[in-house]
PDB file of N, CA and C in Angstrom:
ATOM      1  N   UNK A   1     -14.525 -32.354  61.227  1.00  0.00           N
ATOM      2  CA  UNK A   1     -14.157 -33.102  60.061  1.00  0.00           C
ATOM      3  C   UNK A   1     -14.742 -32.501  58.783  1.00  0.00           C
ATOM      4  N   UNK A   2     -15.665 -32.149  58.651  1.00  0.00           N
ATOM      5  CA  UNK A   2     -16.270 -31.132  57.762  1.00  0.00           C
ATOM      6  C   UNK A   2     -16.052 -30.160  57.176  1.00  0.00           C
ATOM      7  N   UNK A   3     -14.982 -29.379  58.098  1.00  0.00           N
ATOM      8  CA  UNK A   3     -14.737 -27.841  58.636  1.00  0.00           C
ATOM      9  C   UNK A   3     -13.645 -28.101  56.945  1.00  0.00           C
ATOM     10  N   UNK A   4     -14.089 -26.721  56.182  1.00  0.00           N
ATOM     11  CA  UNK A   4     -13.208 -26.156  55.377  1.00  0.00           C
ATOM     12  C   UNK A   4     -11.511 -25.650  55.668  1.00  0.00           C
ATOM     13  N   UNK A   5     -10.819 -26.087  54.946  1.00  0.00           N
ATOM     14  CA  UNK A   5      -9.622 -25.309  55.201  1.00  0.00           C
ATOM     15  C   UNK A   5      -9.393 -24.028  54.873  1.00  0.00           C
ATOM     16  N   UNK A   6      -9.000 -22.907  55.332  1.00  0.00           N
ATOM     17  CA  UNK A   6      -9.357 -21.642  55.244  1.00  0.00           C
ATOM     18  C   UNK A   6      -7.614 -21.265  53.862  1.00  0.00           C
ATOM     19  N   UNK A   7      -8.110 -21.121  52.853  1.00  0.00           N
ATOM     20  CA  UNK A   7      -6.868 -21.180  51.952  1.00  0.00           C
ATOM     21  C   UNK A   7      -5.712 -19.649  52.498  1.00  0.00           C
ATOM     22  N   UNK A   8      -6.288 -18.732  53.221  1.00  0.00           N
ATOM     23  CA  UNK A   8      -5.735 -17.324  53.166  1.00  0.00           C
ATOM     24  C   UNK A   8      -5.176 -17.600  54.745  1.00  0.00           C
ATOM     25  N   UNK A   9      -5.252 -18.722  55.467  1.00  0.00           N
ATOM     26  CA  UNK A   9      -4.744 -18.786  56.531  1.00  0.00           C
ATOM     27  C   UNK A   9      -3.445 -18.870  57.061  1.00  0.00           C
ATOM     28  N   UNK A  10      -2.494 -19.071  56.056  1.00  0.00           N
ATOM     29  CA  UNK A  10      -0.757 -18.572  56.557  1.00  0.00           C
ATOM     30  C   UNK A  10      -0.608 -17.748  55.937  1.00  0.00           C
ATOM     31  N   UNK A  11      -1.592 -16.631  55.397  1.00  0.00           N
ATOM     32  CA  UNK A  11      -1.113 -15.295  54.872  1.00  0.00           C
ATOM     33  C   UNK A  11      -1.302 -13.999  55.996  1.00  0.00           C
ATOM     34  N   UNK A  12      -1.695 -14.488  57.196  1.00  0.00           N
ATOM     35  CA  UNK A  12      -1.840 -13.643  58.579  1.00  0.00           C
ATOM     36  C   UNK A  12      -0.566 -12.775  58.636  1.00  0.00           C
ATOM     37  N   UNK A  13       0.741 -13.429  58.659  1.00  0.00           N
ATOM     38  CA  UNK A  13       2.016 -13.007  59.196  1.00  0.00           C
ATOM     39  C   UNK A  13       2.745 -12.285  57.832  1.00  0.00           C
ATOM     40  N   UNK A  14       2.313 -12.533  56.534  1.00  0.00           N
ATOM     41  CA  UNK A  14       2.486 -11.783  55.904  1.00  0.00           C
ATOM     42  C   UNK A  14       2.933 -10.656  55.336  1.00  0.00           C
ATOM     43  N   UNK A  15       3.611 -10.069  54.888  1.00  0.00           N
ATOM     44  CA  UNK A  15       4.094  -8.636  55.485  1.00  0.00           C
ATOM     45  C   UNK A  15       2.665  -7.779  54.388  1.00  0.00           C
ATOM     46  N   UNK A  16       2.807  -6.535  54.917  1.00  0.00           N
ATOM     47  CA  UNK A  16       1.588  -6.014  53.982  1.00  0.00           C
ATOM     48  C   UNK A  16       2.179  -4.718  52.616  1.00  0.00           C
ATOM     49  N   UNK A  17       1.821  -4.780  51.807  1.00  0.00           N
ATOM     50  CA  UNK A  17       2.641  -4.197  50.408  1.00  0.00           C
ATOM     51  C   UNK A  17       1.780  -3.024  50.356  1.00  0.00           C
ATOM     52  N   UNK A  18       2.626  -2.312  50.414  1.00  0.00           N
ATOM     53  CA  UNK A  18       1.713  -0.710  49.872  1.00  0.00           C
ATOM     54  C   UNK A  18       2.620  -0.306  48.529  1.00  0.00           C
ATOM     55  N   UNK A  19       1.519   0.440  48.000  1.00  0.00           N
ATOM     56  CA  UNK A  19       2.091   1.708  46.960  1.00  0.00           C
ATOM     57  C   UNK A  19       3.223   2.413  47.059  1.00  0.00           C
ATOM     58  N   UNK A  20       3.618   2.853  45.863  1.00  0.00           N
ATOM     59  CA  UNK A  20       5.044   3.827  46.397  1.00  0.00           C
ATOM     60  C   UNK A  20       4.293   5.338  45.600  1.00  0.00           C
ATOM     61  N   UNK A  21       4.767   5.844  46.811  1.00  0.00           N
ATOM     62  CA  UNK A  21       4.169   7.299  46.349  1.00  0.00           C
ATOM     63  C   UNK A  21       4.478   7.962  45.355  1.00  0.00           C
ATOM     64  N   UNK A  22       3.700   8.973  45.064  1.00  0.00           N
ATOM     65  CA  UNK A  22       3.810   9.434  43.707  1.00  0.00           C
ATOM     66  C   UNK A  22       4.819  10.445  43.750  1.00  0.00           C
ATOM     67  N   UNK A  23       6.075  10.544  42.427  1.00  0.00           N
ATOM     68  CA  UNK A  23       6.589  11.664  42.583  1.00  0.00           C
ATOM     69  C   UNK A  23       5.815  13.100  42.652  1.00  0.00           C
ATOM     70  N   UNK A  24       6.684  14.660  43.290  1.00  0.00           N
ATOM     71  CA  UNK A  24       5.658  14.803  43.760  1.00  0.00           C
ATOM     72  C   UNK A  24       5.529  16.123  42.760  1.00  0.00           C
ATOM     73  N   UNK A  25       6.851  16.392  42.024  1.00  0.00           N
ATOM     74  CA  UNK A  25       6.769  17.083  40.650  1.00  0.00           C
ATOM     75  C   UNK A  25       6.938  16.475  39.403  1.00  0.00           C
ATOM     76  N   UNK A  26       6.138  16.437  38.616  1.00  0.00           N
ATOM     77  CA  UNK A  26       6.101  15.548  37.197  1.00  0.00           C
ATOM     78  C   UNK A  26       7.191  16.110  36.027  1.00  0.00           C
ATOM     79  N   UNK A  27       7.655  15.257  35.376  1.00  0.00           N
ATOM     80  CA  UNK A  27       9.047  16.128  34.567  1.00  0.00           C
ATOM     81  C   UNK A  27       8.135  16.496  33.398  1.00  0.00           C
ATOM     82  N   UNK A  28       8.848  17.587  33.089  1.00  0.00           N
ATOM     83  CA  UNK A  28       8.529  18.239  32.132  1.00  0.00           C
ATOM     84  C   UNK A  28       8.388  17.860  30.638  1.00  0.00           C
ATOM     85  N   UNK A  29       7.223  18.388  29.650  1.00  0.00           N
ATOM     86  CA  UNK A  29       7.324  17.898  28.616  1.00  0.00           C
ATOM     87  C   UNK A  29       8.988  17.956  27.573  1.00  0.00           C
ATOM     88  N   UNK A  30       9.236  19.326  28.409  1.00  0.00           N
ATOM     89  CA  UNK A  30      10.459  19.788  27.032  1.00  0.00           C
ATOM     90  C   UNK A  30      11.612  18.742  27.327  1.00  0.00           C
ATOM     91  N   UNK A  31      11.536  18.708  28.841  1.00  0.00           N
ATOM     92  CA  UNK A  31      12.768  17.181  29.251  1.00  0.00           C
ATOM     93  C   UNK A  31      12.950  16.292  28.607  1.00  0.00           C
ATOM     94  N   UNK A  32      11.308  15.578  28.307  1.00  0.00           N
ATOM     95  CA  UNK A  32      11.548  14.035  27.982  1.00  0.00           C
ATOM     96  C   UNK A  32      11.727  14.600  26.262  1.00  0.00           C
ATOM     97  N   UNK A  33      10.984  15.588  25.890  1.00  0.00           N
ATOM     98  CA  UNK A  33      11.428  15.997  24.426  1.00  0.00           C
ATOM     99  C   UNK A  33      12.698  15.541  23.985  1.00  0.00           C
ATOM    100  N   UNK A  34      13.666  16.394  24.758  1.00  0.00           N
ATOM    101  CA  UNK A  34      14.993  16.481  24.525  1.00  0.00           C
ATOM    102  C   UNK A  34      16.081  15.263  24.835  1.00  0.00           C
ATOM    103  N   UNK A  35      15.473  14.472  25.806  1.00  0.00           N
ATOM    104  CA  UNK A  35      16.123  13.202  25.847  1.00  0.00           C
ATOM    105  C   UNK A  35      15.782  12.287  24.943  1.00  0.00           C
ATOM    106  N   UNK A  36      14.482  12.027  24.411  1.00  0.00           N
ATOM    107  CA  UNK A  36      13.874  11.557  23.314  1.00  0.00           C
ATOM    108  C   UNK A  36      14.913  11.791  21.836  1.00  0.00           C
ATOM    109  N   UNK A  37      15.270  12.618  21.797  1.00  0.00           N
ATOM    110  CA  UNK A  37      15.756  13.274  20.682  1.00  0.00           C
ATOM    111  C   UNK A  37      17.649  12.711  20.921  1.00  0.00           C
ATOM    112  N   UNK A  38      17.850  12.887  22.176  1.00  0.00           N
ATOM    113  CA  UNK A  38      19.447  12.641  21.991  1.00  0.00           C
ATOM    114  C   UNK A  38      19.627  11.707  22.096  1.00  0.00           C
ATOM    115  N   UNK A  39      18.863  10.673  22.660  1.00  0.00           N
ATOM    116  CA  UNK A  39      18.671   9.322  22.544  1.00  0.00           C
ATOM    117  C   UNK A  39      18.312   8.259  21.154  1.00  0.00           C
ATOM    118  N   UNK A  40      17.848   9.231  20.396  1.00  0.00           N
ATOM    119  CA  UNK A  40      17.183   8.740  19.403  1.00  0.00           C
ATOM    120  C   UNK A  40      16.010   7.903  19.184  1.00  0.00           C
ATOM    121  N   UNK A  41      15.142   8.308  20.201  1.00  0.00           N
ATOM    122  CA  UNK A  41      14.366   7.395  20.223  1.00  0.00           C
ATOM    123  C   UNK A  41      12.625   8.153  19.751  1.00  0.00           C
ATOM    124  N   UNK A  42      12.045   7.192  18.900  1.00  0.00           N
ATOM    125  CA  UNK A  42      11.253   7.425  18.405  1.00  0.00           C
ATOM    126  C   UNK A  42       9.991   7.861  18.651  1.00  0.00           C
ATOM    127  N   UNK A  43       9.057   8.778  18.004  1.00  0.00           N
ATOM    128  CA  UNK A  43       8.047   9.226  18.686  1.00  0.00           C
ATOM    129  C   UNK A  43       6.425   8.166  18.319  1.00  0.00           C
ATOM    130  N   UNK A  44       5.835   7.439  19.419  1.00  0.00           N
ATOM    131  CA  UNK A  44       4.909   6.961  18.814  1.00  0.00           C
ATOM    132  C   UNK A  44       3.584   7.654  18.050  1.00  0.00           C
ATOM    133  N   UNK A  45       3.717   8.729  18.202  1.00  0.00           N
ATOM    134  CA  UNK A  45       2.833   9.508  17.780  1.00  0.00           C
ATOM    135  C   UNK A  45       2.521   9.336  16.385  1.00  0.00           C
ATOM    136  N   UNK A  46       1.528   9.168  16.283  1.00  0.00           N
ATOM    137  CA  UNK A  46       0.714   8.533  14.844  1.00  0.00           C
ATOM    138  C   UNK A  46       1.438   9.422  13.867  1.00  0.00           C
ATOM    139  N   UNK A  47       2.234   9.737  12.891  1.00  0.00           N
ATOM    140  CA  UNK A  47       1.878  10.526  12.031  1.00  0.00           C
ATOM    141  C   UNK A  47       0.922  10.678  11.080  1.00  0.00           C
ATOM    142  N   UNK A  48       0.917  12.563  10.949  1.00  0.00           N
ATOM    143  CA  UNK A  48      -0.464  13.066  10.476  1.00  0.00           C
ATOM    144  C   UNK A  48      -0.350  12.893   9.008  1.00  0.00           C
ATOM    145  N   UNK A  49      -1.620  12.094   8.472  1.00  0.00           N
ATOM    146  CA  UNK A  49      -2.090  11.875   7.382  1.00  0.00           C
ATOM    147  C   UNK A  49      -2.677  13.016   6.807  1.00  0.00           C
ATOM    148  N   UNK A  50      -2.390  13.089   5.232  1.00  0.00           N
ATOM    149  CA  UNK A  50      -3.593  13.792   4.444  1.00  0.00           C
ATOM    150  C   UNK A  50      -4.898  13.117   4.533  1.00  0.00           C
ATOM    151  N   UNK A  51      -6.128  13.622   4.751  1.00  0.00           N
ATOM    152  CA  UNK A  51      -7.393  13.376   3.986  1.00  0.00           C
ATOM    153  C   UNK A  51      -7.289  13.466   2.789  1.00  0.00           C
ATOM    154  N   UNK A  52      -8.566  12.436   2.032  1.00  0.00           N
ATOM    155  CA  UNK A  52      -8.757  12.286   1.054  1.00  0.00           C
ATOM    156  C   UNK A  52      -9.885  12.884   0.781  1.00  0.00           C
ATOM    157  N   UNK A  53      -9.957  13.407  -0.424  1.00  0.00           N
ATOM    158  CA  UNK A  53     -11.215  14.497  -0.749  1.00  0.00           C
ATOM    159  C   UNK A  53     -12.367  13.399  -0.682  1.00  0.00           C
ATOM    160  N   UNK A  54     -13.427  13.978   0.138  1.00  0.00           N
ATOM    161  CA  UNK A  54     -14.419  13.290   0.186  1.00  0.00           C
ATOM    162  C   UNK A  54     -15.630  14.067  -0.806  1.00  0.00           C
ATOM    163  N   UNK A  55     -16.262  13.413  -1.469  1.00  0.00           N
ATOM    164  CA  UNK A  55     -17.055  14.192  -2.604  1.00  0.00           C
ATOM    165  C   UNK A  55     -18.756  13.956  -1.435  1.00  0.00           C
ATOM    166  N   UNK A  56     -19.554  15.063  -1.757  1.00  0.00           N
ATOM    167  CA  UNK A  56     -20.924  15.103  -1.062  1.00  0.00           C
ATOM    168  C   UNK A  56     -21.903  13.571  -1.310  1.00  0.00           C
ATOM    169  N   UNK A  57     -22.123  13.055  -0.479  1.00  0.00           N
ATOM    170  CA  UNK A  57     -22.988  12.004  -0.415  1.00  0.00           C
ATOM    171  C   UNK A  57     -23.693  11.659  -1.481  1.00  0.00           C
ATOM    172  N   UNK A  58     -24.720  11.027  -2.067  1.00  0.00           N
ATOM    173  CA  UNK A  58     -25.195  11.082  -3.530  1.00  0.00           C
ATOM    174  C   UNK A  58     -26.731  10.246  -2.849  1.00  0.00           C
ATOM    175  N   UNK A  59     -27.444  11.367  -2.278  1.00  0.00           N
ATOM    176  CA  UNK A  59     -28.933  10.090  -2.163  1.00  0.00           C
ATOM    177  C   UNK A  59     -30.081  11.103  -2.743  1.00  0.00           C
ATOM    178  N   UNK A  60     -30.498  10.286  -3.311  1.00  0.00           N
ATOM    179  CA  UNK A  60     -32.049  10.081  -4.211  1.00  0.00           C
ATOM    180  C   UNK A  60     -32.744   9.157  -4.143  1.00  0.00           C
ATOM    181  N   UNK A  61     -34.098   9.892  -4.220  1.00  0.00           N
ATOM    182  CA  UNK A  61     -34.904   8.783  -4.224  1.00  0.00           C
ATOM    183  C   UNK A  61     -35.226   8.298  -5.619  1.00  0.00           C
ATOM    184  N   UNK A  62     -35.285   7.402  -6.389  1.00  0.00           N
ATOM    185  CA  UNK A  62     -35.587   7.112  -7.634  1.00  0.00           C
ATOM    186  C   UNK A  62     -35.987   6.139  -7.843  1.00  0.00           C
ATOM    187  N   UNK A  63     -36.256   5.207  -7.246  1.00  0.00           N
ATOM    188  CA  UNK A  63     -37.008   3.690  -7.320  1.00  0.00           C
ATOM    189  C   UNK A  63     -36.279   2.819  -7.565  1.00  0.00           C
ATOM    190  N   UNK A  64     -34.960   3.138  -7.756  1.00  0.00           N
ATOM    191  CA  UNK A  64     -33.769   2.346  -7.767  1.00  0.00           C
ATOM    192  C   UNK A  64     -33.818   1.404  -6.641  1.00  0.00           C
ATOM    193  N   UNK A  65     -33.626   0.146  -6.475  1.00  0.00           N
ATOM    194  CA  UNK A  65     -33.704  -0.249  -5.286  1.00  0.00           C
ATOM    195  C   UNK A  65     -32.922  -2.063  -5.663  1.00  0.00           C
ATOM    196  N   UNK A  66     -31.797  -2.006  -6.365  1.00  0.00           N
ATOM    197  CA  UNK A  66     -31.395  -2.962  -6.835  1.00  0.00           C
ATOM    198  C   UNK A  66     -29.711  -2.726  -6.765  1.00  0.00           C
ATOM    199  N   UNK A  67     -29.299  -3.377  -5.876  1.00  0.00           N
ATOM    200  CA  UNK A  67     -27.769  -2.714  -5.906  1.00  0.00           C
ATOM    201  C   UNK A  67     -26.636  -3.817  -7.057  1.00  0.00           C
ATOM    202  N   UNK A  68     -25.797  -3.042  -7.538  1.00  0.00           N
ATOM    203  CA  UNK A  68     -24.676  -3.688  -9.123  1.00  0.00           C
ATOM    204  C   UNK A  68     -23.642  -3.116  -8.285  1.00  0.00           C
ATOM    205  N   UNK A  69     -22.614  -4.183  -8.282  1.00  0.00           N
ATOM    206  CA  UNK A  69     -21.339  -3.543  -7.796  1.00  0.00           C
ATOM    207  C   UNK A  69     -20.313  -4.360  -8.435  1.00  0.00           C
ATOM    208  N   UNK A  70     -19.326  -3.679  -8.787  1.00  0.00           N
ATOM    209  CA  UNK A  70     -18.144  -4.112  -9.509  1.00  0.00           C
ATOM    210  C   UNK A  70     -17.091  -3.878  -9.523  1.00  0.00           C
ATOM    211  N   UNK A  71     -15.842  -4.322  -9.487  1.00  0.00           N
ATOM    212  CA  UNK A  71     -14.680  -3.553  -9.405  1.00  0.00           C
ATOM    213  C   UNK A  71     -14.174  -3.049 -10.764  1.00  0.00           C
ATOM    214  N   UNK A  72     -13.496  -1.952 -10.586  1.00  0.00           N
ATOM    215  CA  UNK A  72     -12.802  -1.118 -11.575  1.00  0.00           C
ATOM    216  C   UNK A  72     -11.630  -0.428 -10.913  1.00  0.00           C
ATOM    217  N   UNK A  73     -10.903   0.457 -12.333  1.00  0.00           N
ATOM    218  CA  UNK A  73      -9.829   0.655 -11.980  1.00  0.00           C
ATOM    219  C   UNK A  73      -9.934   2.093 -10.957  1.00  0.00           C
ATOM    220  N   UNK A  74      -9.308   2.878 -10.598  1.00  0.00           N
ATOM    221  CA  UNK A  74      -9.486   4.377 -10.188  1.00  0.00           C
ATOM    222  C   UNK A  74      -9.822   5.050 -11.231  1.00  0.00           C
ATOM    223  N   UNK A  75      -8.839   4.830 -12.528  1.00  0.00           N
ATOM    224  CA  UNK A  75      -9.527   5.452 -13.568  1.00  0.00           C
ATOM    225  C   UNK A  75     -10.712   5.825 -14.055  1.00  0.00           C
ATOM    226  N   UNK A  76     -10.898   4.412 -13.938  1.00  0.00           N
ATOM    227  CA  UNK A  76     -12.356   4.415 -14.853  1.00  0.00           C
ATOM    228  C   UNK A  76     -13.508   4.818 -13.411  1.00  0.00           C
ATOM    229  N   UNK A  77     -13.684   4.595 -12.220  1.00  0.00           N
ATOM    230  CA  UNK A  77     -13.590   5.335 -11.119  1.00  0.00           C
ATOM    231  C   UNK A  77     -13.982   6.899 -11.380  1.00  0.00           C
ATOM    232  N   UNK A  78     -13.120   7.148 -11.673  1.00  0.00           N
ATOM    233  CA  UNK A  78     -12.883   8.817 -11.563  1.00  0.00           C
ATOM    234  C   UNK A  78     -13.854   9.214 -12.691  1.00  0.00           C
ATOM    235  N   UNK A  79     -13.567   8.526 -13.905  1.00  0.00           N
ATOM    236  CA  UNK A  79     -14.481   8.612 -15.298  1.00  0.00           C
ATOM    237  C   UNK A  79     -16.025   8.649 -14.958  1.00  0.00           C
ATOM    238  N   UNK A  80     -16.278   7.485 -14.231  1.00  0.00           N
ATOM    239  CA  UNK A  80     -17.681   7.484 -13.998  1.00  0.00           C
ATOM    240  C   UNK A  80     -18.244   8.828 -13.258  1.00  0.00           C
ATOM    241  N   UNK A  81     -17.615   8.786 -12.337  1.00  0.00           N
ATOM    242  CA  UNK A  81     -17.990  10.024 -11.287  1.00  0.00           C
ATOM    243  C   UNK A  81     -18.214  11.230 -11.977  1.00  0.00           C
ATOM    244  N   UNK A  82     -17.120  11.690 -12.751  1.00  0.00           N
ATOM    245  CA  UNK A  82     -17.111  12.450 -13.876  1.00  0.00           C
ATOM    246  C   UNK A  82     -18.099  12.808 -14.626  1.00  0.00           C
ATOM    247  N   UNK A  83     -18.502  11.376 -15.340  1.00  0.00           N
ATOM    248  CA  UNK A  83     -19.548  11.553 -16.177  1.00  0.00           C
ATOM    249  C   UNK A  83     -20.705  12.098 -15.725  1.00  0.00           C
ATOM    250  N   UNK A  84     -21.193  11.263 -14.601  1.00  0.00           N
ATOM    251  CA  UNK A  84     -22.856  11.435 -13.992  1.00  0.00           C
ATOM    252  C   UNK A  84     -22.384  13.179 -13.424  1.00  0.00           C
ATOM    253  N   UNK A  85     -21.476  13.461 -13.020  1.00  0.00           N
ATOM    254  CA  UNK A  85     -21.580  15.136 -12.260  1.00  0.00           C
ATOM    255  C   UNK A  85     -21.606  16.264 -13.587  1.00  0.00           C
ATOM    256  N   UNK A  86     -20.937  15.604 -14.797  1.00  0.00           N
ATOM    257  CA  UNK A  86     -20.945  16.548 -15.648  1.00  0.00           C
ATOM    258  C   UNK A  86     -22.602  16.234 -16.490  1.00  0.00           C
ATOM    259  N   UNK A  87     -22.973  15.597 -16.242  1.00  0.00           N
ATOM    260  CA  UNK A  87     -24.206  15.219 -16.973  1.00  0.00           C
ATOM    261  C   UNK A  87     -25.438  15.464 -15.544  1.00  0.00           C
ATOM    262  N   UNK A  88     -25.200  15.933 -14.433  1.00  0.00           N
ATOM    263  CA  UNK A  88     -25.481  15.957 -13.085  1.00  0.00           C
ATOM    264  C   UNK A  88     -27.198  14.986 -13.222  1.00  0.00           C
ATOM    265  N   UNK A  89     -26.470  13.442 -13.461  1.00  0.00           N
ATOM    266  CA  UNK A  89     -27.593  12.405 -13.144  1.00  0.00           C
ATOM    267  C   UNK A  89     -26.544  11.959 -12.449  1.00  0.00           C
ATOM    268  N   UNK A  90     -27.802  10.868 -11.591  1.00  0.00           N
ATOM    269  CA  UNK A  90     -27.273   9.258 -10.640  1.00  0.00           C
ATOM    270  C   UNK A  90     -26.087   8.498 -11.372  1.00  0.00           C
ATOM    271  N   UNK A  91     -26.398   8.271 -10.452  1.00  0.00           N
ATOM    272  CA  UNK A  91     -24.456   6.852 -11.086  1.00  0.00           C
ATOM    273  C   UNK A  91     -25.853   5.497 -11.867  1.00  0.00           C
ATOM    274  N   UNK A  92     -27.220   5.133 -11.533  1.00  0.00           N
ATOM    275  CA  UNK A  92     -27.769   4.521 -11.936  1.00  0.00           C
ATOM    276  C   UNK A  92     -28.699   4.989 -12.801  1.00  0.00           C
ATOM    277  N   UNK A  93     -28.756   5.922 -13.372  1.00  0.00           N
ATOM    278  CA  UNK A  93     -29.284   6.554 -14.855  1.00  0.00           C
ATOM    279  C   UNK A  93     -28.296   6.499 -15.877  1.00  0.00           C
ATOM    280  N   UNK A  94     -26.682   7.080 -15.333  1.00  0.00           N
ATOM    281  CA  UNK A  94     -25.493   7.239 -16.200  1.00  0.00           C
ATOM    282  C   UNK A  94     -25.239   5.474 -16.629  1.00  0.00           C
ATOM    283  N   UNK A  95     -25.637   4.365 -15.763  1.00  0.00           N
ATOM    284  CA  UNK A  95     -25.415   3.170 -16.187  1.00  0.00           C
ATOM    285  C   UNK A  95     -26.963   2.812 -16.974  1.00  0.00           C
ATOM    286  N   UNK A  96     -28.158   3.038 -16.747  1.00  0.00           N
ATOM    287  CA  UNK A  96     -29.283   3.190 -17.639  1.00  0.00           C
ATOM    288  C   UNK A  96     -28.715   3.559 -19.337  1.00  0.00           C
ATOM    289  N   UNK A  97     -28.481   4.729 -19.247  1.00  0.00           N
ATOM    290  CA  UNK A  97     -27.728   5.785 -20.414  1.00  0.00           C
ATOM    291  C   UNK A  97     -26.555   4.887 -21.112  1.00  0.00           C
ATOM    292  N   UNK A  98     -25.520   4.347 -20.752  1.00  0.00           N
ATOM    293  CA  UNK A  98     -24.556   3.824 -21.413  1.00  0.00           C
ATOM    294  C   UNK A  98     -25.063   2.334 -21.991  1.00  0.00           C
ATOM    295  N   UNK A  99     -26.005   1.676 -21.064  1.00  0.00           N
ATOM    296  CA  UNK A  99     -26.270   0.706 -21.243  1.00  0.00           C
ATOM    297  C   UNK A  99     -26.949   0.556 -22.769  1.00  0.00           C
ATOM    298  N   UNK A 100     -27.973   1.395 -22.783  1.00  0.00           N
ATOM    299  CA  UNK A 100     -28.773   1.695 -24.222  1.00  0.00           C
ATOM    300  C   UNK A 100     -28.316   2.121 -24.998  1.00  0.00           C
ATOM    301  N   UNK A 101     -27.092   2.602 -24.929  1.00  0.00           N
ATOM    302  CA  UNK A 101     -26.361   3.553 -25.965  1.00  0.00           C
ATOM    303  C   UNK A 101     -25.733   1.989 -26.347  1.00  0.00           C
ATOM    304  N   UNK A 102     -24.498   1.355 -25.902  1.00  0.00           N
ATOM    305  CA  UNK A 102     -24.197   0.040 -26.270  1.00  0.00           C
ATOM    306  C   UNK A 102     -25.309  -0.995 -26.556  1.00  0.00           C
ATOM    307  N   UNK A 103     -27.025  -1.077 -26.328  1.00  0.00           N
ATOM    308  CA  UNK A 103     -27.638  -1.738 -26.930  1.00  0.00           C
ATOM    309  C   UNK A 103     -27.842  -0.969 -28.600  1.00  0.00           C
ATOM    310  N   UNK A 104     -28.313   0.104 -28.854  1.00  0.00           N
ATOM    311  CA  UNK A 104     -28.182   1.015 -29.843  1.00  0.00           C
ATOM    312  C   UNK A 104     -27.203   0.954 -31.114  1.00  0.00           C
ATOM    313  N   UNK A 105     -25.965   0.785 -30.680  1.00  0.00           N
ATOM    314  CA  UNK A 105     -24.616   0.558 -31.337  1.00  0.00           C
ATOM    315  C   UNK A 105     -24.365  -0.678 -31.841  1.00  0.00           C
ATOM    316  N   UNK A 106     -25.445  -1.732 -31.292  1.00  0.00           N
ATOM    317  CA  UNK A 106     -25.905  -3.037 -31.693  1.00  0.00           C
ATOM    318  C   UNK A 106     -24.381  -3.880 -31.624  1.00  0.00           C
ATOM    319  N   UNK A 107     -23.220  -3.334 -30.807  1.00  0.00           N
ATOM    320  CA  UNK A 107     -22.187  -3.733 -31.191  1.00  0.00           C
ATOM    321  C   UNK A 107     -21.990  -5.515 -29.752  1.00  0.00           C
ATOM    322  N   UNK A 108     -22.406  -6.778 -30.520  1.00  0.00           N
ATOM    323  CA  UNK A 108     -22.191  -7.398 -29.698  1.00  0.00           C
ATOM    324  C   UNK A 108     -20.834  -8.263 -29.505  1.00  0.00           C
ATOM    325  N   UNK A 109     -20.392  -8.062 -28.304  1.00  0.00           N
ATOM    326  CA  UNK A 109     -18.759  -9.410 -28.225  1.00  0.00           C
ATOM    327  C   UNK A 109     -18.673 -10.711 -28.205  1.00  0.00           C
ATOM    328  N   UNK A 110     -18.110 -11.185 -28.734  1.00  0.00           N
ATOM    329  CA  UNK A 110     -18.367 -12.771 -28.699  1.00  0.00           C
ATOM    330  C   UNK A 110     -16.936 -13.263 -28.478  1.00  0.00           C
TER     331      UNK A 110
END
């Protein structure tokens, strides 16, 4: 009365399922190429992207240790980058530098 019912017990007579073997020559790349093609059917293959110029890393040590982040356009983007490489300071001296120059110019917005 106790005794478990065994759940896999009318699966005895079962028939038993095997694998189907492997073909035993694989078709060729240029095959499926060419059926691909008359078929019209598309290649998933990622297409290849350009990279984007990656400019050299920018680390210094400078006691900087306060991060400002803001959005801008690419333009002005490109401007900044510009500036500090042609002036070859930090992106946080070139904002030091502009900052004092607009305190200097005494020019305030209201």
């Amino acid at each position: 009365m106790n005794e478990r019912v065994n759940p896999f017990a009318n699966l005895k007579d079962a028939p038993v399922f095997t694998t189907k073997a492997k073909p035993e020559k694989p078709v060729e790349e240029e095959t499926i190429t060419k059926l691909a093609e008359q078929n019209n059917f598309p290649s998933r293959q990622a297409a290849k992207q350009t990279k984007a110029e990656r400019r050299k890393p920018r680390t210094y040590r400078t006691g900087r240790n306060v991060q400002f982040n803001t959005k801008v356009t690419a333009e002005t983007h490109a401007r900044i980058y510009r500036l500090a490489d042609d002036r070859k300071i930090t992106l946080g001296e070139l904002l030091e530098v502009a900052t004092a120059a607009l305190e200097r110019e005494g020019g305030s917005r209201s």
